[in-house]
Protein backbone atom coordinates (compact mmCIF):
# COMPACT_ATOMS: atom_id res chain seq x y z
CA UNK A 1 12.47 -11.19 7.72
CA UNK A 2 10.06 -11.29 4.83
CA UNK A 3 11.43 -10.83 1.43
CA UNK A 4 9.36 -9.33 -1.37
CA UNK A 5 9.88 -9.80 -5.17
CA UNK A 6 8.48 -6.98 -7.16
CA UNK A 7 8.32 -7.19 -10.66
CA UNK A 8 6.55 -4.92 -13.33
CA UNK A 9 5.93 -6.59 -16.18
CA UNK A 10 5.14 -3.97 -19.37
CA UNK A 11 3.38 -1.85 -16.62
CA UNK A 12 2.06 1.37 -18.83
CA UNK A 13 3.52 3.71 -15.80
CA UNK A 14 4.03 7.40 -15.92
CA UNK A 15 7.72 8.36 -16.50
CA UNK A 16 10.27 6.08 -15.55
CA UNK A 17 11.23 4.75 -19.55
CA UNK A 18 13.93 5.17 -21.14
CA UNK A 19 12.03 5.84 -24.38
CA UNK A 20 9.41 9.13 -24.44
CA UNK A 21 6.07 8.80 -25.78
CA UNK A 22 3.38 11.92 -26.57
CA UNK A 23 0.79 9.98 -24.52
CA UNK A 24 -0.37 7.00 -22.93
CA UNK A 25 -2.05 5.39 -25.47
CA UNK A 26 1.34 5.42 -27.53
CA UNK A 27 3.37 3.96 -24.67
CA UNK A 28 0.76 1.08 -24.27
CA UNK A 29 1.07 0.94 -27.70
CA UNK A 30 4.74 0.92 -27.55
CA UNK A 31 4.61 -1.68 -24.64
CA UNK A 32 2.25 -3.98 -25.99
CA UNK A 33 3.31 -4.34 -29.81
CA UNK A 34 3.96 -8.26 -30.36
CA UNK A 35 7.73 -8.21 -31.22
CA UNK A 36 8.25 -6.65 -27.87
CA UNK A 37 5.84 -8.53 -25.86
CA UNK A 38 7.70 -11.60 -27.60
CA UNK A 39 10.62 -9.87 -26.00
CA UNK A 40 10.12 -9.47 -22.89
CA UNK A 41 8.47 -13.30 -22.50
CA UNK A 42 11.54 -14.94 -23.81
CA UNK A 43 14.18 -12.57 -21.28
CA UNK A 44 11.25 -13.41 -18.43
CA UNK A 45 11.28 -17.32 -19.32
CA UNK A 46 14.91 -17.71 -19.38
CA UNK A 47 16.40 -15.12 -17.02
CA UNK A 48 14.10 -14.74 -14.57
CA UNK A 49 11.47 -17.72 -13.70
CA UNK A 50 14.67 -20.00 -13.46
CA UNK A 51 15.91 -18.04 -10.86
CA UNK A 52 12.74 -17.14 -9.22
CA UNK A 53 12.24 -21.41 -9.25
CA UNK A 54 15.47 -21.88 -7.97
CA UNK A 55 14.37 -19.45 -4.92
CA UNK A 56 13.96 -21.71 -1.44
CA UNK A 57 13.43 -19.25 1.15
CA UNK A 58 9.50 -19.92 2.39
CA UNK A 59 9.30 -16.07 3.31
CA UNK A 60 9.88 -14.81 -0.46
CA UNK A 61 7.31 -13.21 -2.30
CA UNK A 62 6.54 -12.25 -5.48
CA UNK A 63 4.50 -9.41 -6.59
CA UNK A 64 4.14 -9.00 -10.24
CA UNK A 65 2.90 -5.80 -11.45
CA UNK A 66 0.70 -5.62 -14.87
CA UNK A 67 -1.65 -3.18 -16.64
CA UNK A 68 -5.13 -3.15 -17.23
CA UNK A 69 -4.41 -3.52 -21.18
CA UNK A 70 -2.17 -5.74 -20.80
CA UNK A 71 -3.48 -8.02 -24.08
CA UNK A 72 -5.58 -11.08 -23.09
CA UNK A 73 -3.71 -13.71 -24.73
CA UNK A 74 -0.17 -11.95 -23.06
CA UNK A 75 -2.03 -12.18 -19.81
CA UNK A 76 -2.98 -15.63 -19.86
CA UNK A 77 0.35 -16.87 -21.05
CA UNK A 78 1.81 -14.82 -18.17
CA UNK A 79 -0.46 -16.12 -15.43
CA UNK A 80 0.32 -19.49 -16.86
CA UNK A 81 3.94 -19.34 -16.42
CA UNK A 82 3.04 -18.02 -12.95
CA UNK A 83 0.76 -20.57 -12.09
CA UNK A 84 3.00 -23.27 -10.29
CA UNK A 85 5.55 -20.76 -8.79
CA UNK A 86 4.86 -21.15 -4.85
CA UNK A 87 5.63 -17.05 -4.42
């Protein structure tokens, strides 16, 4: 059985947020101000890629989900992080 991963990383969706916004400029505002970008790398480095490394099942995959305005230098650092995980 193949497992998928699915993670969305500061995706700008519609609805789903605990926190409202008037439009979507203000939640991709909201989701891409650098304190919480800083955030969410530091709970994704420590929490999560350890135990996505630690994962040894060949059928795993993982999916990660970003936005289009998603900020260059956040993008990088993210596919960098990514870039040796064998999902």
């Amino acid at each position: 059985m193949q497992a998928i991963g699915l993670c969305r990383f500061s995706y700008p969706a519609i609805g789903g947020f605990q926190v409202g916004h008037e439009s979507m400029a203000d939640r991709i505002a909201y989701l891409y101000a650098e304190e919480r970008l800083e955030e969410r790398f530091r709970l994704f480095e420590t929490v999560a890629l350890p135990c996505l490394r630690a994962q040894t099942d060949p059928d795993f995959e993982l999916i990660v989900v970003i936005g289009d305005s998603l900020p260059a230098p956040a993008r990088a650092r993210l596919e960098a992080l990514l870039e040796d995980l064998p999902q």
